[in-house]
Protein backbone atom coordinates (compact mmCIF):
# COMPACT_ATOMS: atom_id res chain seq x y z
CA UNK A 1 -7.73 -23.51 -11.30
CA UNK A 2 -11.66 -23.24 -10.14
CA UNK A 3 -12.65 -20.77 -7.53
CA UNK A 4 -13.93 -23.08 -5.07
CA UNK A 5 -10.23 -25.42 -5.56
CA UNK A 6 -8.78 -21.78 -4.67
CA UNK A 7 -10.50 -21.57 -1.59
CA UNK A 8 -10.11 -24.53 -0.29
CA UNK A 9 -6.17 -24.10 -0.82
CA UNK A 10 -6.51 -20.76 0.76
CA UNK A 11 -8.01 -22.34 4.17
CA UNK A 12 -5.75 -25.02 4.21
CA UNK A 13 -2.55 -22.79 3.69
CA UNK A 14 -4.05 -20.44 6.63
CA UNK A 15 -4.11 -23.62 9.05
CA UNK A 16 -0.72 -24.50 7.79
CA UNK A 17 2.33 -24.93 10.27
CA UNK A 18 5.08 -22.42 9.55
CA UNK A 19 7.69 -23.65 7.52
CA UNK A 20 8.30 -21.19 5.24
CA UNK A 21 11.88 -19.48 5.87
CA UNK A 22 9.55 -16.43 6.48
CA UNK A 23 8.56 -17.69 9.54
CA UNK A 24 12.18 -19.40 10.89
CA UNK A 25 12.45 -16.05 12.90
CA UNK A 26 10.39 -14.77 15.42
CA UNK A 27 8.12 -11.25 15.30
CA UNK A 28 8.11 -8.68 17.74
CA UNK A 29 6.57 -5.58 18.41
CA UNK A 30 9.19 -3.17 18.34
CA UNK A 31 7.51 0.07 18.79
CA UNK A 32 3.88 1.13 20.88
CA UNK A 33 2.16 4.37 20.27
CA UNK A 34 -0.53 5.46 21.62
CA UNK A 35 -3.24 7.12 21.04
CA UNK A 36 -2.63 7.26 17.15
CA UNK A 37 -3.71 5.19 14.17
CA UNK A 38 -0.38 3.35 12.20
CA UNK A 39 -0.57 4.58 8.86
CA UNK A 40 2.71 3.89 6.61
CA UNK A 41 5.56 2.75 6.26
CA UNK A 42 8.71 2.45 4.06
CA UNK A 43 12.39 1.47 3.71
CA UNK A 44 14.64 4.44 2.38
CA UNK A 45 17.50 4.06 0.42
CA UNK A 46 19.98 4.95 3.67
CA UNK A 47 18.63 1.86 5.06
CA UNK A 48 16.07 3.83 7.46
CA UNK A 49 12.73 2.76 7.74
CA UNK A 50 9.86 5.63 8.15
CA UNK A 51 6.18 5.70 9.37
CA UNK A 52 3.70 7.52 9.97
CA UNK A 53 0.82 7.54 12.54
CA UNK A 54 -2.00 9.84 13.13
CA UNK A 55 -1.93 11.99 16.01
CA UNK A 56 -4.88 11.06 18.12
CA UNK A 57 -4.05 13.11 21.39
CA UNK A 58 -4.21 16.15 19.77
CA UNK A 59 -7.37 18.54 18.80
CA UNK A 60 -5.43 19.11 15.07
CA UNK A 61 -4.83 16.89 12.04
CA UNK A 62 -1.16 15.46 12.41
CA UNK A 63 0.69 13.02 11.47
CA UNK A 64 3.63 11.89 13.29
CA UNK A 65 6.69 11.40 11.36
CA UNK A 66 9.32 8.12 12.76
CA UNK A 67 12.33 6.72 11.88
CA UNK A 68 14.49 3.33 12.66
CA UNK A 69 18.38 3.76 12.07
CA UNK A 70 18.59 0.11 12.95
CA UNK A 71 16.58 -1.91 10.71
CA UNK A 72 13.48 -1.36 12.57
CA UNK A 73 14.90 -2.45 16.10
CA UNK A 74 13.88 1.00 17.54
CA UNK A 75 12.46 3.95 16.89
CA UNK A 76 12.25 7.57 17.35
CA UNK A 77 9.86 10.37 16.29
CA UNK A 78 11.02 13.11 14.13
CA UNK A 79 9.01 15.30 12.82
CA UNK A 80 5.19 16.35 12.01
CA UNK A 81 3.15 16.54 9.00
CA UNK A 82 -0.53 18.82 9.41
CA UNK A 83 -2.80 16.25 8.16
CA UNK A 84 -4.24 12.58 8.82
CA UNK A 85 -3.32 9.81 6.77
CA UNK A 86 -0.21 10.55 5.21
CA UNK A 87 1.05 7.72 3.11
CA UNK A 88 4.83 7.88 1.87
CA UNK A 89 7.14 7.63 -1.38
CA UNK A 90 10.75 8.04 -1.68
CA UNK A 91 12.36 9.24 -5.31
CA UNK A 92 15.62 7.74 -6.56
CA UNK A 93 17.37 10.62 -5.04
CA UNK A 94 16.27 9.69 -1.56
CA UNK A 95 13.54 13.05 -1.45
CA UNK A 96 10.68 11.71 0.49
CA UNK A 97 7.12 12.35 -0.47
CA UNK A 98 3.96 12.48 2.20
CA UNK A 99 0.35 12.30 0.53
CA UNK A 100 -3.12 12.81 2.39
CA UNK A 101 -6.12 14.52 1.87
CA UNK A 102 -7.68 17.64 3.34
CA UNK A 103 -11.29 18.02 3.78
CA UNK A 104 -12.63 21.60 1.48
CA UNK A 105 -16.41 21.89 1.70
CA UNK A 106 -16.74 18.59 2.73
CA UNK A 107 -14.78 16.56 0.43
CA UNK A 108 -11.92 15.24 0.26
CA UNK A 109 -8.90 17.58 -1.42
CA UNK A 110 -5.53 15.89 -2.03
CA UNK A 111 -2.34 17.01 -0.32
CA UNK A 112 1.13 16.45 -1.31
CA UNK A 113 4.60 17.18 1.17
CA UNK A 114 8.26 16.88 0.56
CA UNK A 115 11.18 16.25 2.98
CA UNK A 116 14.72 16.34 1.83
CA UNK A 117 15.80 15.82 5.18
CA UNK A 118 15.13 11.88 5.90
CA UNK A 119 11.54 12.91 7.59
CA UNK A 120 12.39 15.63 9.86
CA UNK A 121 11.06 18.70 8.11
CA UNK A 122 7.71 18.88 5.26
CA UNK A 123 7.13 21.33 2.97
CA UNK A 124 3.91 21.65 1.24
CA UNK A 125 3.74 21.20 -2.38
CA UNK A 126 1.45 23.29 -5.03
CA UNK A 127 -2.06 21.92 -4.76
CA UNK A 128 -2.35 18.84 -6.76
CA UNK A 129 -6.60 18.51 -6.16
CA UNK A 130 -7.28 21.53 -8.34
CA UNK A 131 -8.60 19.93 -11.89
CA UNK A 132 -10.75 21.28 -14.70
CA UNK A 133 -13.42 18.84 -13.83
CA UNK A 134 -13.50 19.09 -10.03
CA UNK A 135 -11.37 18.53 -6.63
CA UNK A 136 -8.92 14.88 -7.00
CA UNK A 137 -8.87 13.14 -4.04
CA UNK A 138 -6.03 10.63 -3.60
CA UNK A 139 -5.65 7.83 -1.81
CA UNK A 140 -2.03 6.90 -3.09
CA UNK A 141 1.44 8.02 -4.65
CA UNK A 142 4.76 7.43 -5.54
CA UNK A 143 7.77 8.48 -6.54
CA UNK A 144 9.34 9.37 -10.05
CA UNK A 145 12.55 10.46 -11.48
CA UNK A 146 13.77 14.48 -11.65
CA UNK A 147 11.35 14.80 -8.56
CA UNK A 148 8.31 13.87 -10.64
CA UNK A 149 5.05 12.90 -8.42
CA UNK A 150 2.32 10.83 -9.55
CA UNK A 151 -1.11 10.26 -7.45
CA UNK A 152 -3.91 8.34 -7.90
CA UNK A 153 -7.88 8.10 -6.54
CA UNK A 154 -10.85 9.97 -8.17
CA UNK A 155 -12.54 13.66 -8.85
CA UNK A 156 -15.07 14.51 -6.63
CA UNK A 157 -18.03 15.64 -6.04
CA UNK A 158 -19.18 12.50 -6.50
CA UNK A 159 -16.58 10.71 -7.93
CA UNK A 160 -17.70 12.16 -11.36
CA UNK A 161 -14.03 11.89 -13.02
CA UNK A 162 -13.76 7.99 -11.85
CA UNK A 163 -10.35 6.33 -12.16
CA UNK A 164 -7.61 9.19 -12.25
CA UNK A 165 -3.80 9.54 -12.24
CA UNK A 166 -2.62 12.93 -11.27
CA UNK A 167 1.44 13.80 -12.35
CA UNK A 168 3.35 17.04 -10.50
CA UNK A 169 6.28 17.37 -12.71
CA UNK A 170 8.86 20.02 -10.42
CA UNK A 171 8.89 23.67 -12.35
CA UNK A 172 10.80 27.07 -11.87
CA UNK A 173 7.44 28.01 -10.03
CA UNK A 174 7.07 24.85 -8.37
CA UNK A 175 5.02 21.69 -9.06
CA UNK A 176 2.85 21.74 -12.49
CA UNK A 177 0.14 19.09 -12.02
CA UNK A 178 -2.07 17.36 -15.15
CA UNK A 179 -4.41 14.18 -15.53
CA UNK A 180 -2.20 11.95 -17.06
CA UNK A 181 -4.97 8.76 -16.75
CA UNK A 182 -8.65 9.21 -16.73
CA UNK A 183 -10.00 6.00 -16.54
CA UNK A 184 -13.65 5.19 -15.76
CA UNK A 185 -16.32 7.14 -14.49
CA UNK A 186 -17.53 6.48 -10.30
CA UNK A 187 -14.74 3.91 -10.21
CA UNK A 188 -11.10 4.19 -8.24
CA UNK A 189 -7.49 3.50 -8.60
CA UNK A 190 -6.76 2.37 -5.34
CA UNK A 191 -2.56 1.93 -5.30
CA UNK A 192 0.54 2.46 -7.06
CA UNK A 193 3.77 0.37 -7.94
CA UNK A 194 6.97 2.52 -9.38
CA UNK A 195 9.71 1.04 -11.16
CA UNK A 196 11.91 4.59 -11.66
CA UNK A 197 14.19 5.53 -14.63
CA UNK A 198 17.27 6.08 -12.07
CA UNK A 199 19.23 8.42 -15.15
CA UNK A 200 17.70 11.76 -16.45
CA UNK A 201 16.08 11.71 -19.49
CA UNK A 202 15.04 7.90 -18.65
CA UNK A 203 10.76 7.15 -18.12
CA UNK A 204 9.13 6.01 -14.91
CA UNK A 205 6.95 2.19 -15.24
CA UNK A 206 4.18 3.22 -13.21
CA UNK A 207 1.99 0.26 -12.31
CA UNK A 208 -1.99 1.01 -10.96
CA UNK A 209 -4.69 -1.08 -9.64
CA UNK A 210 -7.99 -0.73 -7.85
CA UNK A 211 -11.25 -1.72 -9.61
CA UNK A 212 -14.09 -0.41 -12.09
CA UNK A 213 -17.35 -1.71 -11.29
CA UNK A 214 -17.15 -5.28 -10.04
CA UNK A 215 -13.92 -5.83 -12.15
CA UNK A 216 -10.79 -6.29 -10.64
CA UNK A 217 -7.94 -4.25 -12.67
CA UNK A 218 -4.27 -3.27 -12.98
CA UNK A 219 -3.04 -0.94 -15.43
CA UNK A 220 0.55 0.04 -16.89
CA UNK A 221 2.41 3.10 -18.46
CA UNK A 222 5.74 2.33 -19.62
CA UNK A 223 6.45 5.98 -20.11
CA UNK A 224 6.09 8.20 -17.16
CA UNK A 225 1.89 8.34 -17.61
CA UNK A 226 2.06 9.14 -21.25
CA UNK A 227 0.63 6.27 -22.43
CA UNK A 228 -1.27 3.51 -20.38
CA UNK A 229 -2.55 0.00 -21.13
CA UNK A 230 -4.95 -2.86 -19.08
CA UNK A 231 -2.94 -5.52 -18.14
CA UNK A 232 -5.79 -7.48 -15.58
CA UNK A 233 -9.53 -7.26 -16.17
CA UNK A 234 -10.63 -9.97 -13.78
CA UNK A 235 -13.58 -10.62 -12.31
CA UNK A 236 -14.10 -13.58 -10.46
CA UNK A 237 -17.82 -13.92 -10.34
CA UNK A 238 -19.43 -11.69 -7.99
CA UNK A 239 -16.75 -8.84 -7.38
CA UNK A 240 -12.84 -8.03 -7.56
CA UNK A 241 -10.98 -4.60 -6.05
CA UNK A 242 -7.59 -4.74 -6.25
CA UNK A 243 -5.58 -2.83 -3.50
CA UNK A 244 -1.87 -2.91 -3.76
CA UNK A 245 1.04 -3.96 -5.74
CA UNK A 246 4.54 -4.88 -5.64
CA UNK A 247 7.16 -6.13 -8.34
CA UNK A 248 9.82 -8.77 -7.49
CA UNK A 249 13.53 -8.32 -8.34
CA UNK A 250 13.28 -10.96 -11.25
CA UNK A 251 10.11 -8.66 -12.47
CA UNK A 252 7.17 -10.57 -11.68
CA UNK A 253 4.39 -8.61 -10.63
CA UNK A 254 2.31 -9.58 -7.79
CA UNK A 255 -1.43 -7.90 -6.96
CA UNK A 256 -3.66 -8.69 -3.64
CA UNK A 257 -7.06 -7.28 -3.19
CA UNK A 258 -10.47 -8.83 -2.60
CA UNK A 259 -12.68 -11.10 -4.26
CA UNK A 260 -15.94 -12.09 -3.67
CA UNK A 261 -17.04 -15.01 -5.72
CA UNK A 262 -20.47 -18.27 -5.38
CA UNK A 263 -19.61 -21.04 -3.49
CA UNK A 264 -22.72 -23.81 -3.45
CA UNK A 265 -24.84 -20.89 -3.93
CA UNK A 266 -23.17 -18.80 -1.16
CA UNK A 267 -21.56 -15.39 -1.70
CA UNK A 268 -18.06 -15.74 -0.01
CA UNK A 269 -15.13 -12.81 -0.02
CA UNK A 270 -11.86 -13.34 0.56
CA UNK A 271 -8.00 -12.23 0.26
CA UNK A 272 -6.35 -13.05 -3.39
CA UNK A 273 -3.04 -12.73 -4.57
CA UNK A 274 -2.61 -12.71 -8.66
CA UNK A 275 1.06 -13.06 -9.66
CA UNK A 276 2.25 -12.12 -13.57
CA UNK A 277 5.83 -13.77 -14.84
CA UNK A 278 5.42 -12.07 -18.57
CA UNK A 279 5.08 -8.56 -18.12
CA UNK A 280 0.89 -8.67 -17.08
CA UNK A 281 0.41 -10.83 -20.39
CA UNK A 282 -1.44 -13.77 -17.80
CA UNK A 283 -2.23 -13.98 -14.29
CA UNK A 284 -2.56 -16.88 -12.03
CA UNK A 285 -3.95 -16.94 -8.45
CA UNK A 286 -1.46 -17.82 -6.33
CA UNK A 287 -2.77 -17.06 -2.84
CA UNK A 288 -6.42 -16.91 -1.37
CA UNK A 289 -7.60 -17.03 2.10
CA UNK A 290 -11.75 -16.78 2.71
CA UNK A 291 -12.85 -14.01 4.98
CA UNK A 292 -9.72 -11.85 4.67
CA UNK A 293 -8.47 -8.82 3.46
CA UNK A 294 -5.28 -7.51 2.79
CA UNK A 295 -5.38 -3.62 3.26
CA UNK A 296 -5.01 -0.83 1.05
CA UNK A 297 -1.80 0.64 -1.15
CA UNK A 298 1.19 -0.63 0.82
CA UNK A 299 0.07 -4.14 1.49
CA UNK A 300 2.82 -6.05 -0.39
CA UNK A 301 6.25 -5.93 0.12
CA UNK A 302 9.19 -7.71 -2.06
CA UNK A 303 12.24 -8.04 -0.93
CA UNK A 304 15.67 -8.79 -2.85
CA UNK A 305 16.10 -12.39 -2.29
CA UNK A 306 12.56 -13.31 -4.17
CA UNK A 307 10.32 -13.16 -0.69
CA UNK A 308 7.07 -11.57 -1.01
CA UNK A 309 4.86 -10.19 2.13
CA UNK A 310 0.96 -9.74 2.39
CA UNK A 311 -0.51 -8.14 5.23
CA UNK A 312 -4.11 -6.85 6.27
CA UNK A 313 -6.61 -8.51 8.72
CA UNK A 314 -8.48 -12.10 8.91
CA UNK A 315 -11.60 -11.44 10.99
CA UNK A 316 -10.43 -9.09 13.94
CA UNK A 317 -7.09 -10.03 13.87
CA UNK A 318 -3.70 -8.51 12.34
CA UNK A 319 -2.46 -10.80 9.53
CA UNK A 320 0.54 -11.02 7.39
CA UNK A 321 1.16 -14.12 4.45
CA UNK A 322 4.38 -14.59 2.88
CA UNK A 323 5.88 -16.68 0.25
CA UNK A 324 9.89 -17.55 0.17
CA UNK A 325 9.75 -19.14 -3.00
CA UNK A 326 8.06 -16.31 -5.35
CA UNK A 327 4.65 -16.85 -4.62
CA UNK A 328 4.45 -20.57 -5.30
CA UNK A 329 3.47 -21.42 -1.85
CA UNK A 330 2.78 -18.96 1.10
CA UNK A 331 1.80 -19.22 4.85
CA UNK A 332 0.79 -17.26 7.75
CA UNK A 333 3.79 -15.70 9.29
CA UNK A 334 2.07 -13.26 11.81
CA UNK A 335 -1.24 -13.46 13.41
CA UNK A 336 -1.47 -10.76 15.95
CA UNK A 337 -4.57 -9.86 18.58
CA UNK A 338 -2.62 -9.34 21.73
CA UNK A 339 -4.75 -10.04 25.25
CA UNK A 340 -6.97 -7.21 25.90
CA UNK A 341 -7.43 -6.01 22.47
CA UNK A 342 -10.89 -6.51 20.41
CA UNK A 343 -9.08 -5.99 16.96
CA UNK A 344 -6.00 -5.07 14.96
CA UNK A 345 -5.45 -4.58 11.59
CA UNK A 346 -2.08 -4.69 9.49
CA UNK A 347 -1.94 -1.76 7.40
CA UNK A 348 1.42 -1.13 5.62
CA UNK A 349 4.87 -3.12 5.05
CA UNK A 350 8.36 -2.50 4.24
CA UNK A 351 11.58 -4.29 3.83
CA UNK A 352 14.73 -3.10 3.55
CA UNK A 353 17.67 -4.48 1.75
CA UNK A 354 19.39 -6.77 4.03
CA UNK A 355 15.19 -8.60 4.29
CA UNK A 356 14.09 -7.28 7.60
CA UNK A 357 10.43 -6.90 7.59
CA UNK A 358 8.11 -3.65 9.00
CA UNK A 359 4.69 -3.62 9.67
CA UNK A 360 2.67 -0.80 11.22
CA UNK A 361 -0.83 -0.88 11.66
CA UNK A 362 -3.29 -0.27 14.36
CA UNK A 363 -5.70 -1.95 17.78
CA UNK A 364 -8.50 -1.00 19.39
CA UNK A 365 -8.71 -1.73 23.26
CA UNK A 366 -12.40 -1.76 24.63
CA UNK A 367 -13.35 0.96 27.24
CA UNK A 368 -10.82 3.21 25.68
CA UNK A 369 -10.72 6.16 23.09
CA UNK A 370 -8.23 6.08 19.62
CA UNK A 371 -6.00 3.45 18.64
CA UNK A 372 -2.62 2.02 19.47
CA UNK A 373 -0.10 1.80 16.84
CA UNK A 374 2.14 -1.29 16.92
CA UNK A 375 5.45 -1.46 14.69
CA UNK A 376 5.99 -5.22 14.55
CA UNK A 377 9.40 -6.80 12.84
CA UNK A 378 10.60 -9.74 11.12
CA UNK A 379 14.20 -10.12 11.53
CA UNK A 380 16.43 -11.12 8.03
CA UNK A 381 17.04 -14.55 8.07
């Protein structure tokens, strides 16, 4: 298919009515913070969802810790984690993982909690951001089997050791931490996507993407970071940063990021969505919207029963796409800029497994200081 066929597709699916069985029920906004910035959020294997959302009336670094017991209908906070930012993974064994990054002489130095209490109580880790080369600063993570930890992002200063992937493997002495991908120089992984070995003595399929250069690209290790391969190099014409990714439940791998590609001799960016039936041996673009862009690291979310959710921002307003039919055809299920607000901005969602949908993010009211953090929901169907 030709970029500018893509794009026209993409406006014309953005227009769309809602048919799609992602959009039979109705969003709501089922939790309101304020001030703080939505950060996270996942679906735990108790059937809990968890976020997280920076602490904005306080003079300290923290991130406050939630939790639904009822599929995202409400929501209560639980407990507090001494940093901004903190984005979440959960291990087979239900362990929850928080990952941010300090600031040590002015850069940013990666740090990595555990709860093995469903989000209540954190416990710092050893320091992950403590390389031969220089600090790691991470911008993602998830969750292995035996309580192994990988992260991604780059080595600072600079961004001298590009592309890395950081692995904590649990010790007698706590967490032993070694480069396990080094990929590109001044480049950056920007999110993960974990299939776990759910047995001991089984591998992790750890799944990366971000971008090197202009190029859009996704890479795989089929054996807990061992060994990695490329499976996308794209580059679309102009530029390409992937940002998250997500595998369905009949394996197909689905990637969004950004593209910016010529159209009649104009430079236009927009939201993409590649999808991979064979294991990452072809792509196709199966979603694009101009002048969009899904957010960073937990932007996708697949659920059991093939549906596949998108979210980030169009303009100034909150946006989430989803497809009910494994990415053949997708529409806009949720655009939300409530009256008062200048902008909002969908950062992170989750489903669980009976297919309700959570998305946290965060608005901006003019005249006032921080953010408000909405958690909006999309009921099972």
């Amino acid at each position: 298919m030709k970029m500018n066929n893509v794009l026209i597709l993409g406006a014309a699916l953005l227009l769309a009515p809602l048919t799609s069985t992602l959009a039979q029920s109705t969003w709501e906004t089922v939790d309101l913070l304020a001030p703080a910035l939505g950060y996270y959020v996942l679906a735990d294997s108790n059937g809990n969802f968890v976020s997280t959302a920076n602490d904005q009336s306080s003079t300290n670094r923290i991130t406050n810790v939630s939790v639904s017991t009822d599929h995202g209908l409400t929501w209560q906070s639980i407990g507090q984690i001494p940093e901004y930012g903190v984005r979440l993974a959960q291990a087979p064994d239900g362990t929850l993982y928080g990952e941010a990054n300090a600031v040590v002489n002015n850069l940013p130095s990666s740090r990595v909690w555990q709860s093995v209490d469903h989000g209540a109580t954190w416990t710092m880790l050893s320091n992950p951001s403590l390389t031969p080369s220089g600090q790691f600063g991470s911008v993602h993570l998830a969750a292995g089997n035996s309580g192994t930890v990988y992260l991604c992002g780059r080595i600072w200063p600079g961004g001298s050791g590009g592309w890395t992937v950081r692995k904590g493997v649990p010790t007698s002495n706590g967490y032993s931490w070694s480069t396990v991908d080094s990929y590109s120089i001044g480049n950056q992984a920007n999110g993960f996507c974990l299939r776990p070995a759910t047995a001991p003595g089984q591998l992790d399929e750890v799944f990366v993407c971000g971008y090197v250069g202009s190029t859009w690209i996704v890479r795989h290790s089929l054996d807990s970071g061992a060994t990695w391969t490329t499976l996308d190099s794209y580059n679309p014409g102009v530029s390409g940063q992937a940002r998250g990714a997500a595998v369905g439940p009949d394996g197909s791998i689905y990637v969004a990021g950004v593209i910016s590609t010529t159209v009649n001799k104009t430079t236009q960016s927009g939201w993409l969505v590649r999808k991979s039936t064979n294991h990452g041996v072809s792509w196709t673009n199966v979603d694009y919207v101009a002048n969009a862009s899904p957010y960073y690291n937990s932007t996708i979310a697949a659920d059991a029963f093939g549906r596949v959710l998108v979210v980030g921002y169009v303009g100034s307003t909150w946006m989430a796409r989803g497809s009910s039919d494994g990415g053949a055809t997708w529409t806009t299920t949720d655009l939300f800029l409530p009256t008062g607000y200048s902008s909002s901005i969908a950062y992170s969602a989750a489903c669980d497994a009976f297919g309700n949908f959570c998305v946290t993010g965060s608005m901006v009211k003019p005249g006032t200081s921080g953010s408000v953090t909405p958690i909006r929901r999309l009921a099972a169907p």
